[in-house]
PDB file of N, CA and C in Angstrom:
ATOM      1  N   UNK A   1      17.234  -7.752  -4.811  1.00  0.00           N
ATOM      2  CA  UNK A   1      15.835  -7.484  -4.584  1.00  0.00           C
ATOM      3  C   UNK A   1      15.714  -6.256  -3.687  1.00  0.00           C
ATOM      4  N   UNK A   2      14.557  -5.643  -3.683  1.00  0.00           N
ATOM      5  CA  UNK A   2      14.726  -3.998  -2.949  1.00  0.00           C
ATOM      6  C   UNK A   2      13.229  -4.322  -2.478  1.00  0.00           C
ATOM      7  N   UNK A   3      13.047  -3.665  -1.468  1.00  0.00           N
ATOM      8  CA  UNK A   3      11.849  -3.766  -0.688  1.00  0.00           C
ATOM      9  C   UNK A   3      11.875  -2.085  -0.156  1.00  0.00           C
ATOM     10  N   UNK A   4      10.546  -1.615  -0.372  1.00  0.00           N
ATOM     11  CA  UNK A   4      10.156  -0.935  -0.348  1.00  0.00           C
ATOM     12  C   UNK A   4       8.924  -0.765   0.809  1.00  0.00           C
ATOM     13  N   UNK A   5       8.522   0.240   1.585  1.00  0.00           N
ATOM     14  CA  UNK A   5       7.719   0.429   2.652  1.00  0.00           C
ATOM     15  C   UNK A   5       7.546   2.306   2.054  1.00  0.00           C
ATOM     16  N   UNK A   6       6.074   2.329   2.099  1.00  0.00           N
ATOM     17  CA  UNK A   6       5.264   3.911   1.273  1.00  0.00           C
ATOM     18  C   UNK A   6       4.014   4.270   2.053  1.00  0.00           C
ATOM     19  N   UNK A   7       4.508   5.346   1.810  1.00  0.00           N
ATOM     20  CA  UNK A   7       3.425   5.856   2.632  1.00  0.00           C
ATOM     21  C   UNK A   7       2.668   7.230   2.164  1.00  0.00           C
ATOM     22  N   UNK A   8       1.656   6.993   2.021  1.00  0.00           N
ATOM     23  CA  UNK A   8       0.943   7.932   0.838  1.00  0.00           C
ATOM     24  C   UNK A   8      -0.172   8.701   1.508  1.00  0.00           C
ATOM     25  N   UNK A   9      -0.662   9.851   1.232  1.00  0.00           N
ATOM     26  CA  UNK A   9      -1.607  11.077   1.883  1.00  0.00           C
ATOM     27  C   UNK A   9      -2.920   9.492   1.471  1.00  0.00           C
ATOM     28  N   UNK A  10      -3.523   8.879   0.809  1.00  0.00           N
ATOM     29  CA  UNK A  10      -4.733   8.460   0.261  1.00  0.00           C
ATOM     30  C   UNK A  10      -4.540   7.577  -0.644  1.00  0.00           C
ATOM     31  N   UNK A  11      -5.090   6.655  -0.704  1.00  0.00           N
ATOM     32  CA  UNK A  11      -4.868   5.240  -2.001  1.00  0.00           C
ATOM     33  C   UNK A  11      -4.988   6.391  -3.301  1.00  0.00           C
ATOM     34  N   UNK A  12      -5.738   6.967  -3.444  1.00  0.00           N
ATOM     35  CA  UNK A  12      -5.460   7.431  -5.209  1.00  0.00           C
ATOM     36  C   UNK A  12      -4.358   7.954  -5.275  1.00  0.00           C
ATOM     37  N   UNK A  13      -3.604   8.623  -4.349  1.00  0.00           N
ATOM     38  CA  UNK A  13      -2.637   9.367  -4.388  1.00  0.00           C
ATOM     39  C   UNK A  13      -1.209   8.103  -4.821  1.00  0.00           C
ATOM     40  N   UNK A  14      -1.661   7.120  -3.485  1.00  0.00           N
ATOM     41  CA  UNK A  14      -0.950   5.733  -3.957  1.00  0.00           C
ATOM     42  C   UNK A  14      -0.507   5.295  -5.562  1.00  0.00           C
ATOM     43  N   UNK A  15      -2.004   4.884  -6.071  1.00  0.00           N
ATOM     44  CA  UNK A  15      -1.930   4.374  -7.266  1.00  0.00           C
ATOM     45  C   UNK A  15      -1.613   5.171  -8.275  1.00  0.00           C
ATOM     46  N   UNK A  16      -1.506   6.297  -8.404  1.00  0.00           N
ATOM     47  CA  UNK A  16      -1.169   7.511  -9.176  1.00  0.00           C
ATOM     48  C   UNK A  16       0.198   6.990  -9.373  1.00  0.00           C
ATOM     49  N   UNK A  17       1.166   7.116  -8.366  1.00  0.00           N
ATOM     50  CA  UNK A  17       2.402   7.068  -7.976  1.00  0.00           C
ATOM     51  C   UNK A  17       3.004   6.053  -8.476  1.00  0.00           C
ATOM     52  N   UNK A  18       2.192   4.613  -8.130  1.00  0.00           N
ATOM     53  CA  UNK A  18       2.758   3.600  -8.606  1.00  0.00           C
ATOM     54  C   UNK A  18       2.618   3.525 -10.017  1.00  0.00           C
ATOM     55  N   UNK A  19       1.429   3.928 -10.549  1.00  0.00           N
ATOM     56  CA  UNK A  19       1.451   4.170 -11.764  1.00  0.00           C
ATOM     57  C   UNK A  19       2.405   4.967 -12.804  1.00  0.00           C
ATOM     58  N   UNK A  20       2.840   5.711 -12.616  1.00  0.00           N
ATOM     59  CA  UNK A  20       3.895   6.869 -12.612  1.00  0.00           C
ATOM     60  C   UNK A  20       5.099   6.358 -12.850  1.00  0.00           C
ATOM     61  N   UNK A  21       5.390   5.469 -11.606  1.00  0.00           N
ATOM     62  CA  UNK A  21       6.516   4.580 -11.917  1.00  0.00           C
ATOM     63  C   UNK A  21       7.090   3.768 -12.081  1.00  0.00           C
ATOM     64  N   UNK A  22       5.942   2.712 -13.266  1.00  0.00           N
ATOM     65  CA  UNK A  22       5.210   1.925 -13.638  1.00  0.00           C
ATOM     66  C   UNK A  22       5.634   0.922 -13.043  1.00  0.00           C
ATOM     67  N   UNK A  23       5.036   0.357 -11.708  1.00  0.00           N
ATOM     68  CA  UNK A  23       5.260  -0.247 -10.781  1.00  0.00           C
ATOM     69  C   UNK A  23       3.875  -0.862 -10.936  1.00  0.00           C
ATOM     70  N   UNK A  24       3.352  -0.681 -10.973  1.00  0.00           N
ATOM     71  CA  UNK A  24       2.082  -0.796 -11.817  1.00  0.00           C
ATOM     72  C   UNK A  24       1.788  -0.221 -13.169  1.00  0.00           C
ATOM     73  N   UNK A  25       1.129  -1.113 -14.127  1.00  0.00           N
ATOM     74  CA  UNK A  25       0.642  -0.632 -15.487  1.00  0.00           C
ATOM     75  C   UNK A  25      -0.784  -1.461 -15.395  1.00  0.00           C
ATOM     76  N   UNK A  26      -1.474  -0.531 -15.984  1.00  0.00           N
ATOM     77  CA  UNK A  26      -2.958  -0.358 -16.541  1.00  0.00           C
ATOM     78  C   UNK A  26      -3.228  -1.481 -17.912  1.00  0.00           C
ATOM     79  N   UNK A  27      -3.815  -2.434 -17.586  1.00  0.00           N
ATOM     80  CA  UNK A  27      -4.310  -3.500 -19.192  1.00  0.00           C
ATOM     81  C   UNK A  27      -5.774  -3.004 -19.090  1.00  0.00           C
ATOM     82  N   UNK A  28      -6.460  -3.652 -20.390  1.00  0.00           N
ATOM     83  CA  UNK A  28      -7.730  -4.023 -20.343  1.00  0.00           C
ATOM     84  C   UNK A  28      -7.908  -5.486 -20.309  1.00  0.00           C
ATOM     85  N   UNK A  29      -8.495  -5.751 -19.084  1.00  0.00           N
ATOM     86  CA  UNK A  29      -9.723  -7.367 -19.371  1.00  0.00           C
ATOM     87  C   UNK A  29     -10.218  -7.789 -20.202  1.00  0.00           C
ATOM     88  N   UNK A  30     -10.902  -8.980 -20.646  1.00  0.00           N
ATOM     89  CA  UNK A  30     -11.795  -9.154 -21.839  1.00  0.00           C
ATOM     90  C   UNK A  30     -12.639  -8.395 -21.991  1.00  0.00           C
ATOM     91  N   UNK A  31     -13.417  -7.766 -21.028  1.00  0.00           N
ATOM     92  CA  UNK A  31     -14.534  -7.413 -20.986  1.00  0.00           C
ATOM     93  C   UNK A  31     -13.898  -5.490 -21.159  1.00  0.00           C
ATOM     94  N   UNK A  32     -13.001  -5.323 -22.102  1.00  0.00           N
ATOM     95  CA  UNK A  32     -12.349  -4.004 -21.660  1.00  0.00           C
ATOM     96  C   UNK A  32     -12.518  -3.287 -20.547  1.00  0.00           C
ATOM     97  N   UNK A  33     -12.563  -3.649 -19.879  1.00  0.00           N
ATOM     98  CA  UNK A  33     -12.411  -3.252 -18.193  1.00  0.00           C
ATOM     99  C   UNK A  33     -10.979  -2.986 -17.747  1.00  0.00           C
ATOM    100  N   UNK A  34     -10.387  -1.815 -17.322  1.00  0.00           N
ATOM    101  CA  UNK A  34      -9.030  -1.338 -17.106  1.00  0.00           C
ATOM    102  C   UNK A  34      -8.478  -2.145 -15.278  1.00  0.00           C
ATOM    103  N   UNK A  35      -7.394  -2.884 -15.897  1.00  0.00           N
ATOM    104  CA  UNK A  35      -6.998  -3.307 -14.500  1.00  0.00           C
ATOM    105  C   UNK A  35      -5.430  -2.900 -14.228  1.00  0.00           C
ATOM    106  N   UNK A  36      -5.347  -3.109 -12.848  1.00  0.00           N
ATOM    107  CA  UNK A  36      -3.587  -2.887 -13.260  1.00  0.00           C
ATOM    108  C   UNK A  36      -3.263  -4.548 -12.876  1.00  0.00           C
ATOM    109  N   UNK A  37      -1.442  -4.234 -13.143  1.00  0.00           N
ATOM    110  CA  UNK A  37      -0.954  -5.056 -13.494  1.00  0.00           C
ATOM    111  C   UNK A  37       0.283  -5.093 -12.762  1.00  0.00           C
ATOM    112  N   UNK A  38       1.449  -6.144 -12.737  1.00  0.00           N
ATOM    113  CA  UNK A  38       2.516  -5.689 -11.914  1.00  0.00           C
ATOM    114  C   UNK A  38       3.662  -4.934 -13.358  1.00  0.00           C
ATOM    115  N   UNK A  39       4.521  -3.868 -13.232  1.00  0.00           N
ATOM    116  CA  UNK A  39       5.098  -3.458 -14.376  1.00  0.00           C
ATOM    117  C   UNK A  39       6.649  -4.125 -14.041  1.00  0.00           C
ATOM    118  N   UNK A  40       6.935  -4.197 -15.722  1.00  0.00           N
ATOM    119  CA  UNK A  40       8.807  -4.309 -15.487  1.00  0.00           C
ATOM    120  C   UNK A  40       9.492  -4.695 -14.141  1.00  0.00           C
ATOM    121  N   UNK A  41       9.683  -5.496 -13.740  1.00  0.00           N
ATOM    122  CA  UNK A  41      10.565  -5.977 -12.319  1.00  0.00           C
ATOM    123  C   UNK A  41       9.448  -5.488 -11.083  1.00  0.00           C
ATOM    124  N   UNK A  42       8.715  -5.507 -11.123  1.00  0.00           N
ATOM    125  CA  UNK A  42       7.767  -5.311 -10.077  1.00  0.00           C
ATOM    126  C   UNK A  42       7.455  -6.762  -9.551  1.00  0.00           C
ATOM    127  N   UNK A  43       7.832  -7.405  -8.570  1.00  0.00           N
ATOM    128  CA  UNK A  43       7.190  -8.607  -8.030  1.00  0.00           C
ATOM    129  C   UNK A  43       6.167  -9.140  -7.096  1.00  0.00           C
ATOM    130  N   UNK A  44       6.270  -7.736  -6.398  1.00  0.00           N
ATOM    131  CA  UNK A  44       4.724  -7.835  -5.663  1.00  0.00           C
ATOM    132  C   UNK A  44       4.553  -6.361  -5.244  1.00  0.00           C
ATOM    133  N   UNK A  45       3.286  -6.456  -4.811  1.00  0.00           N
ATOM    134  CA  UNK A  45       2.741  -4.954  -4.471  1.00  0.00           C
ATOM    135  C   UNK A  45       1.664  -5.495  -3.050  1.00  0.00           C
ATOM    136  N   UNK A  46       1.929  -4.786  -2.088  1.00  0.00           N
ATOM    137  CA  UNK A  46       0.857  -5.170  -0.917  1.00  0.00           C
ATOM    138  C   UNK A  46       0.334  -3.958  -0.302  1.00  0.00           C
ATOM    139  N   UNK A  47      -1.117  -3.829  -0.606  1.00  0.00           N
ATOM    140  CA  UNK A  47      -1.618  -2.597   0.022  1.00  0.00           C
ATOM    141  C   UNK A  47      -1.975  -2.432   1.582  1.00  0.00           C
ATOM    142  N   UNK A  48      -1.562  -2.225   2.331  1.00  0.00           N
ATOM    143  CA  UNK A  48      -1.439  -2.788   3.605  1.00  0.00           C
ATOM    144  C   UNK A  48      -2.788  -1.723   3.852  1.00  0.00           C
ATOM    145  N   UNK A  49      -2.782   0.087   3.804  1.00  0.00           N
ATOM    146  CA  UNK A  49      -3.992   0.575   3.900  1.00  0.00           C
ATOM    147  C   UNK A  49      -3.911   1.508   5.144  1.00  0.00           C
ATOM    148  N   UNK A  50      -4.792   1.399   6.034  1.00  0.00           N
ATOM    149  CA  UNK A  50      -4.741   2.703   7.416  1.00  0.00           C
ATOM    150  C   UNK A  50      -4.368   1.255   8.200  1.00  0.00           C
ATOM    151  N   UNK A  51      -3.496   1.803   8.940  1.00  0.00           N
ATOM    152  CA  UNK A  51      -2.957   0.746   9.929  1.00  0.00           C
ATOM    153  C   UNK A  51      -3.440   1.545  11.566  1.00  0.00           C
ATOM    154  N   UNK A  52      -4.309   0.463  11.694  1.00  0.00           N
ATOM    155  CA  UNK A  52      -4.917   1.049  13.233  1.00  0.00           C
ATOM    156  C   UNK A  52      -3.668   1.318  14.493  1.00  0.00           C
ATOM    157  N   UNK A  53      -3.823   1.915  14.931  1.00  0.00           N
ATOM    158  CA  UNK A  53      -3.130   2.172  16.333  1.00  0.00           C
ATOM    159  C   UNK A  53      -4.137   1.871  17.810  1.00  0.00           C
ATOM    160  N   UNK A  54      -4.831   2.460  17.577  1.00  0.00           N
ATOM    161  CA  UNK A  54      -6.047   1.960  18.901  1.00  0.00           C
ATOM    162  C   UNK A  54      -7.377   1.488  18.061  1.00  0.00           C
ATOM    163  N   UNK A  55      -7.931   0.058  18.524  1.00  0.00           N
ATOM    164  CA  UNK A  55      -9.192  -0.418  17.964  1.00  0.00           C
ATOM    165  C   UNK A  55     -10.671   0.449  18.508  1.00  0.00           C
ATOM    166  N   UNK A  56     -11.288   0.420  17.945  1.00  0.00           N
ATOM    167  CA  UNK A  56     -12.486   1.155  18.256  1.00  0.00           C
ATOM    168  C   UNK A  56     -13.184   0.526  19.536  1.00  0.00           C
ATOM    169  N   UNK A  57     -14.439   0.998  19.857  1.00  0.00           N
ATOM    170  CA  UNK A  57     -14.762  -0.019  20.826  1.00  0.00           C
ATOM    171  C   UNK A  57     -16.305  -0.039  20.010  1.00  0.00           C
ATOM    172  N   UNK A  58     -17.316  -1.068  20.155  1.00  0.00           N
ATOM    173  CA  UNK A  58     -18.516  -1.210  19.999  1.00  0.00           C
ATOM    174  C   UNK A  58     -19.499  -1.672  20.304  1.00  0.00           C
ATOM    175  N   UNK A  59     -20.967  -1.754  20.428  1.00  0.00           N
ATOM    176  CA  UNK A  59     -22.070  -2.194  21.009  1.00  0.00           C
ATOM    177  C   UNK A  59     -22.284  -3.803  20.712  1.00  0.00           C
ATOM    178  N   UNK A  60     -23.286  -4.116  21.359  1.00  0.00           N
ATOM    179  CA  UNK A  60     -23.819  -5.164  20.864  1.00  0.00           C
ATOM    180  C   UNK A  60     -24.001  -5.198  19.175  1.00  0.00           C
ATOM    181  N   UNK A  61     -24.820  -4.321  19.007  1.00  0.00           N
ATOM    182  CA  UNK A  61     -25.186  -4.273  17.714  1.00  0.00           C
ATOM    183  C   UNK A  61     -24.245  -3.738  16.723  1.00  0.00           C
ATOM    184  N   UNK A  62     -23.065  -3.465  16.734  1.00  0.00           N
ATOM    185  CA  UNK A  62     -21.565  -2.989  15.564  1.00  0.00           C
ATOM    186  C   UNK A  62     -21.859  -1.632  15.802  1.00  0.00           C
ATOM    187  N   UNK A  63     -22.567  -1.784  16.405  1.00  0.00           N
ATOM    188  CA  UNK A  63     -22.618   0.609  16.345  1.00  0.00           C
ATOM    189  C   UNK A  63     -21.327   1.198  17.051  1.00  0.00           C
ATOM    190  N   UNK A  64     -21.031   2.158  16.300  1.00  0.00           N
ATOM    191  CA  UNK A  64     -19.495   2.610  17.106  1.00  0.00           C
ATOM    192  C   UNK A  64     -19.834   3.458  18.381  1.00  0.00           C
ATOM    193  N   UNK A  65     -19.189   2.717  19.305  1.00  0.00           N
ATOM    194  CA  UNK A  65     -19.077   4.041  20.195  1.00  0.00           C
ATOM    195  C   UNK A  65     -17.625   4.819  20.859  1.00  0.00           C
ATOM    196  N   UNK A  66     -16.809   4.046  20.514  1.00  0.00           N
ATOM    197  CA  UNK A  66     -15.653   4.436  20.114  1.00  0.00           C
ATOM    198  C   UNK A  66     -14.607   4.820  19.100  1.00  0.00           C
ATOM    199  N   UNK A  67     -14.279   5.620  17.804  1.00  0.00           N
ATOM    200  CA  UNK A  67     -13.683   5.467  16.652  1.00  0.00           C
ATOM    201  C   UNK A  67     -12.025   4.852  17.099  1.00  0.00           C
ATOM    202  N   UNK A  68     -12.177   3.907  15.983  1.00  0.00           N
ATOM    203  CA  UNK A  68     -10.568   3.652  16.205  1.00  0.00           C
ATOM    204  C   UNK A  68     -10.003   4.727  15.578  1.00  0.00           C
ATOM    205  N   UNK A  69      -8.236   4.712  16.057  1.00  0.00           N
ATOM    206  CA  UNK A  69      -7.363   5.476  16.018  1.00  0.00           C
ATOM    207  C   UNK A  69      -6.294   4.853  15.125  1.00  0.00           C
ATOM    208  N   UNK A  70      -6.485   5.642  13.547  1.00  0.00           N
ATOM    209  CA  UNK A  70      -5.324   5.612  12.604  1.00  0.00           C
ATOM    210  C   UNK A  70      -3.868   6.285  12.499  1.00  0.00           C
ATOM    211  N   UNK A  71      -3.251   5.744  11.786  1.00  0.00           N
ATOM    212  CA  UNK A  71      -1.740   6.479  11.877  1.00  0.00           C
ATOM    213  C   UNK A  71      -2.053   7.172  10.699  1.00  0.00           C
ATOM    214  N   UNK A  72      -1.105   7.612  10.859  1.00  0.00           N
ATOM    215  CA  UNK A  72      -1.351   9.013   9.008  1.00  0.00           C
ATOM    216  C   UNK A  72      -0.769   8.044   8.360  1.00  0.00           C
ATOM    217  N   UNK A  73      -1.803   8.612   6.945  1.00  0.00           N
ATOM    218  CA  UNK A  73      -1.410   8.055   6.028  1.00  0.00           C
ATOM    219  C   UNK A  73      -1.751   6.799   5.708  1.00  0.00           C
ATOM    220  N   UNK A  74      -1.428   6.396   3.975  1.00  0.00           N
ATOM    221  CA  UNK A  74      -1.884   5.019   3.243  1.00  0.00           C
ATOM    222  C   UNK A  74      -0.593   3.863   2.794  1.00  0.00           C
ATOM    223  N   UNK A  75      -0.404   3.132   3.327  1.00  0.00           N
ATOM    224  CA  UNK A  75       0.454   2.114   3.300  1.00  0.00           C
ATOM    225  C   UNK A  75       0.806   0.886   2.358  1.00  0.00           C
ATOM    226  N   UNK A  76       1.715   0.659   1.485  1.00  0.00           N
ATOM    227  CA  UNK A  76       2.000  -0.285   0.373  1.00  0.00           C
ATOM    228  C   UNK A  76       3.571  -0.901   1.028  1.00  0.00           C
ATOM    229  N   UNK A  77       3.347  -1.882   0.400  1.00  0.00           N
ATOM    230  CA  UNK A  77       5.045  -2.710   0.780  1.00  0.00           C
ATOM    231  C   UNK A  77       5.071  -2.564  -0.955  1.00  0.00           C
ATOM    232  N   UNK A  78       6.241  -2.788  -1.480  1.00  0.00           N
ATOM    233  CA  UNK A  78       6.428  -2.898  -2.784  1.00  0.00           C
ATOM    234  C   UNK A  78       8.175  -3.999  -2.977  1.00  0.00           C
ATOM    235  N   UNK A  79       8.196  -4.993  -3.763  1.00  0.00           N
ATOM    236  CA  UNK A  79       9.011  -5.683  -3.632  1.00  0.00           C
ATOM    237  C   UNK A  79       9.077  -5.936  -5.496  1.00  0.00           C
ATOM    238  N   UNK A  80      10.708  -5.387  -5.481  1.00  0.00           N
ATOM    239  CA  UNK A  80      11.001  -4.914  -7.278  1.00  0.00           C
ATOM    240  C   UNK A  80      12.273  -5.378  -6.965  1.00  0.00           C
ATOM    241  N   UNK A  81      12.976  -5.641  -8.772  1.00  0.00           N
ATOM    242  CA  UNK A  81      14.452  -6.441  -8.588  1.00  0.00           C
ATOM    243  C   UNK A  81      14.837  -4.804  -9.505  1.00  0.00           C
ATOM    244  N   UNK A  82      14.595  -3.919  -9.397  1.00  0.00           N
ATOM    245  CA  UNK A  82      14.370  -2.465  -9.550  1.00  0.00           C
ATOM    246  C   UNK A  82      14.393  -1.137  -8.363  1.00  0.00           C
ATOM    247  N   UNK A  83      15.753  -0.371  -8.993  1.00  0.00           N
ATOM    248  CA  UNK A  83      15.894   0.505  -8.321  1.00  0.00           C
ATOM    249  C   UNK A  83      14.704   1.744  -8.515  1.00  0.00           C
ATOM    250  N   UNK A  84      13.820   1.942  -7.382  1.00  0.00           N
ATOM    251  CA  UNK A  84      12.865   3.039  -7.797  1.00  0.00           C
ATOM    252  C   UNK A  84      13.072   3.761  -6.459  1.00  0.00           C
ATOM    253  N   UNK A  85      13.183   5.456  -7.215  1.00  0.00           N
ATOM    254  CA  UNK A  85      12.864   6.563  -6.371  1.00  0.00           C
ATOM    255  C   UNK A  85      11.744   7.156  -5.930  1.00  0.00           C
ATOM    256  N   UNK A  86      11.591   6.362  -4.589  1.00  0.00           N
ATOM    257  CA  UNK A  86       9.852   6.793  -3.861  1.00  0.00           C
ATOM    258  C   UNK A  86      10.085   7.818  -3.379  1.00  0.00           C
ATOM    259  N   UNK A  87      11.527   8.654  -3.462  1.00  0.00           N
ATOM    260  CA  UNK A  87      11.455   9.940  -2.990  1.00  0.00           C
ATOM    261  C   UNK A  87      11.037  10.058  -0.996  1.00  0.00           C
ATOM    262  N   UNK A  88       9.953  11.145  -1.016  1.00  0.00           N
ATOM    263  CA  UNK A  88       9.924  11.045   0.593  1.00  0.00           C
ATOM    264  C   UNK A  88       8.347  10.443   0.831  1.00  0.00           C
ATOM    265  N   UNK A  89       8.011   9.704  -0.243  1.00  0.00           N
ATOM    266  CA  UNK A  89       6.859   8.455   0.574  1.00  0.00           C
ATOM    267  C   UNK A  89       7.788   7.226   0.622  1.00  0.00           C
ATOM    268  N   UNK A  90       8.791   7.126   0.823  1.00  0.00           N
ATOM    269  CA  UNK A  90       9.485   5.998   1.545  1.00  0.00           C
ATOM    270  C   UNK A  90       9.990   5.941   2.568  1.00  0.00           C
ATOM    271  N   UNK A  91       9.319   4.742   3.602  1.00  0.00           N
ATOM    272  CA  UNK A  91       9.516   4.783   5.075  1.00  0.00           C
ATOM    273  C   UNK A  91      10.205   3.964   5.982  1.00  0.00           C
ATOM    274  N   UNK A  92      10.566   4.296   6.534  1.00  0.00           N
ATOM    275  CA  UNK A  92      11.666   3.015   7.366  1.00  0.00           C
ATOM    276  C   UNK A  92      11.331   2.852   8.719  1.00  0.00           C
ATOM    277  N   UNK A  93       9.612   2.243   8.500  1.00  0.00           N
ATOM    278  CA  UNK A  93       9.123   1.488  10.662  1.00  0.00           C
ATOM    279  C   UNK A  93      10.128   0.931  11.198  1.00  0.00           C
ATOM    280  N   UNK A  94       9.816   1.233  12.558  1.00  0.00           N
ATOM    281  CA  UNK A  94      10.502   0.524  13.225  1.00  0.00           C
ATOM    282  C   UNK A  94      10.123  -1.001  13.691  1.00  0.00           C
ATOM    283  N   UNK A  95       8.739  -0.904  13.349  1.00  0.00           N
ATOM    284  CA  UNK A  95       7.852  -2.121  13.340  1.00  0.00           C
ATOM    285  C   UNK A  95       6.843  -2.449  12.427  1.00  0.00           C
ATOM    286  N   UNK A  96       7.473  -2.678  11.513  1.00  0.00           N
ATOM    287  CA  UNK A  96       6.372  -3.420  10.625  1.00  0.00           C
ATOM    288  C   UNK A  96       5.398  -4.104  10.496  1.00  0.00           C
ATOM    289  N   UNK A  97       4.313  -3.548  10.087  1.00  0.00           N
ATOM    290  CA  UNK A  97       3.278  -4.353  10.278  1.00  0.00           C
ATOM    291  C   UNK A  97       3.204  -5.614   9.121  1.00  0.00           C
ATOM    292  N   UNK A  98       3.741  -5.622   8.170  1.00  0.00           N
ATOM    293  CA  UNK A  98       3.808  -6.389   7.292  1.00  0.00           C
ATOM    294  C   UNK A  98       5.606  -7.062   6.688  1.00  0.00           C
ATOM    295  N   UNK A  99       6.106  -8.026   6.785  1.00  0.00           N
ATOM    296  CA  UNK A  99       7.173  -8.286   5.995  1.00  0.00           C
ATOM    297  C   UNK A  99       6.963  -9.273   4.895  1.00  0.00           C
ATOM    298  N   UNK A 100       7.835  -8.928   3.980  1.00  0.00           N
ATOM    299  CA  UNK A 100       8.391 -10.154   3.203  1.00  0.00           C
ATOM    300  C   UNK A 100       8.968 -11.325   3.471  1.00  0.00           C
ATOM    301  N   UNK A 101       8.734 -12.511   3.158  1.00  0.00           N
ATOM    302  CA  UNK A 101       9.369 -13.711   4.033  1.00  0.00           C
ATOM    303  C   UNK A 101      10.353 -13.952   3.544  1.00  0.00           C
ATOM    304  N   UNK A 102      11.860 -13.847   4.368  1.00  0.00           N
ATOM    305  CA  UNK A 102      13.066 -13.988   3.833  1.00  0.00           C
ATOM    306  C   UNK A 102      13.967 -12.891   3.448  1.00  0.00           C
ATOM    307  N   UNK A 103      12.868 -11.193   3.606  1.00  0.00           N
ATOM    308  CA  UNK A 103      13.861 -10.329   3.511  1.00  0.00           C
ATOM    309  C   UNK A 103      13.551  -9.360   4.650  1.00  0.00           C
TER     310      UNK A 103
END
Protein backbone atom coordinates (compact mmCIF):
# COMPACT_ATOMS: atom_id res chain seq x y z
CA UNK A 1 0.00 0.00 0.00
CA UNK A 2 1.61 3.59 -0.75
CA UNK A 3 0.37 6.63 0.89
CA UNK A 4 0.70 9.61 -0.53
CA UNK A 5 0.67 13.39 1.04
CA UNK A 6 0.14 16.47 -2.16
CA UNK A 7 0.27 19.47 -2.24
CA UNK A 8 -1.19 21.51 -4.96
CA UNK A 9 -1.08 25.56 -6.01
CA UNK A 10 -5.46 25.24 -5.84
CA UNK A 11 -8.10 22.32 -5.77
CA UNK A 12 -8.58 22.57 -9.66
CA UNK A 13 -5.09 22.30 -10.09
CA UNK A 14 -5.57 19.19 -7.57
CA UNK A 15 -8.26 17.48 -9.46
CA UNK A 16 -6.73 18.03 -12.84
CA UNK A 17 -3.79 16.00 -11.55
CA UNK A 18 -5.59 13.36 -10.01
CA UNK A 19 -7.46 13.11 -12.92
CA UNK A 20 -4.47 12.79 -15.15
CA UNK A 21 -3.43 10.02 -13.19
CA UNK A 22 -6.47 8.45 -13.04
CA UNK A 23 -6.53 8.40 -9.46
CA UNK A 24 -9.63 9.65 -10.02
CA UNK A 25 -11.99 8.99 -13.11
CA UNK A 26 -14.99 11.00 -14.19
CA UNK A 27 -18.66 8.74 -14.50
CA UNK A 28 -21.98 10.10 -15.19
CA UNK A 29 -24.91 9.80 -12.47
CA UNK A 30 -28.35 8.91 -13.44
CA UNK A 31 -29.20 12.13 -13.83
CA UNK A 32 -25.98 12.49 -16.34
CA UNK A 33 -24.34 14.58 -13.99
CA UNK A 34 -20.35 14.07 -14.18
CA UNK A 35 -18.88 12.75 -10.87
CA UNK A 36 -15.59 11.37 -10.06
CA UNK A 37 -14.82 8.24 -8.92
CA UNK A 38 -11.92 6.34 -7.21
CA UNK A 39 -9.68 4.90 -10.47
CA UNK A 40 -7.71 1.47 -10.80
CA UNK A 41 -6.08 0.77 -7.23
CA UNK A 42 -7.04 4.02 -5.86
CA UNK A 43 -8.47 3.32 -2.27
CA UNK A 44 -9.06 6.47 -0.86
CA UNK A 45 -8.61 10.05 -1.63
CA UNK A 46 -8.85 12.77 1.34
CA UNK A 47 -9.03 16.37 0.54
CA UNK A 48 -7.67 17.78 3.55
CA UNK A 49 -7.72 21.62 1.76
CA UNK A 50 -5.87 25.01 3.33
CA UNK A 51 -4.61 23.82 6.55
CA UNK A 52 -4.73 26.79 9.00
CA UNK A 53 -1.62 27.74 10.88
CA UNK A 54 -3.01 30.67 13.03
CA UNK A 55 -7.02 30.82 13.62
CA UNK A 56 -8.59 34.04 12.87
CA UNK A 57 -10.00 35.98 15.60
CA UNK A 58 -13.80 37.30 15.56
CA UNK A 59 -16.66 39.45 16.90
CA UNK A 60 -19.63 38.71 18.50
CA UNK A 61 -21.36 38.69 15.40
CA UNK A 62 -18.71 36.14 12.97
CA UNK A 63 -17.32 39.38 11.47
CA UNK A 64 -13.60 38.93 10.96
CA UNK A 65 -11.38 40.95 12.62
CA UNK A 66 -8.58 38.94 12.38
CA UNK A 67 -7.81 36.71 9.01
CA UNK A 68 -6.56 33.39 9.77
CA UNK A 69 -3.22 32.34 8.61
CA UNK A 70 -2.85 29.54 5.80
CA UNK A 71 0.07 27.42 4.77
CA UNK A 72 0.65 27.40 0.96
CA UNK A 73 -1.00 25.49 -0.88
CA UNK A 74 -4.00 22.66 -1.35
CA UNK A 75 -3.74 19.41 0.45
CA UNK A 76 -4.91 15.60 -0.48
CA UNK A 77 -3.72 12.34 1.33
CA UNK A 78 -4.08 9.70 -1.41
CA UNK A 79 -3.90 5.94 -0.41
CA UNK A 80 -3.32 3.45 -3.77
CA UNK A 81 -1.98 -0.31 -3.87
CA UNK A 82 -0.29 1.73 -6.99
CA UNK A 83 2.90 3.12 -7.72
CA UNK A 84 2.12 6.87 -8.85
CA UNK A 85 4.52 9.67 -9.77
CA UNK A 86 3.27 12.91 -7.93
CA UNK A 87 6.48 14.19 -9.05
CA UNK A 88 7.22 17.50 -6.83
CA UNK A 89 3.50 17.89 -5.38
CA UNK A 90 4.57 15.14 -3.10
CA UNK A 91 5.25 16.00 0.47
CA UNK A 92 6.80 14.58 3.40
CA UNK A 93 5.27 16.80 6.92
CA UNK A 94 6.76 16.50 9.58
CA UNK A 95 3.38 16.65 11.18
CA UNK A 96 0.55 15.57 9.73
CA UNK A 97 -2.43 16.84 9.94
CA UNK A 98 -4.21 13.89 8.74
CA UNK A 99 -3.12 9.96 8.87
CA UNK A 100 -4.22 6.75 7.73
CA UNK A 101 -5.05 4.33 10.52
CA UNK A 102 -2.45 1.68 10.58
CA UNK A 103 -0.02 3.25 8.18
Amino acid sequence: MEIYKLNYKDKKTAITDLLDKEVYVEVKDLNDEPQLTYGKGTQAVVEIGKIVLENGIYDADFNEVIAPVFANGYKYDVMSVQDIDFGSNEVYPKNPKHTFAGY
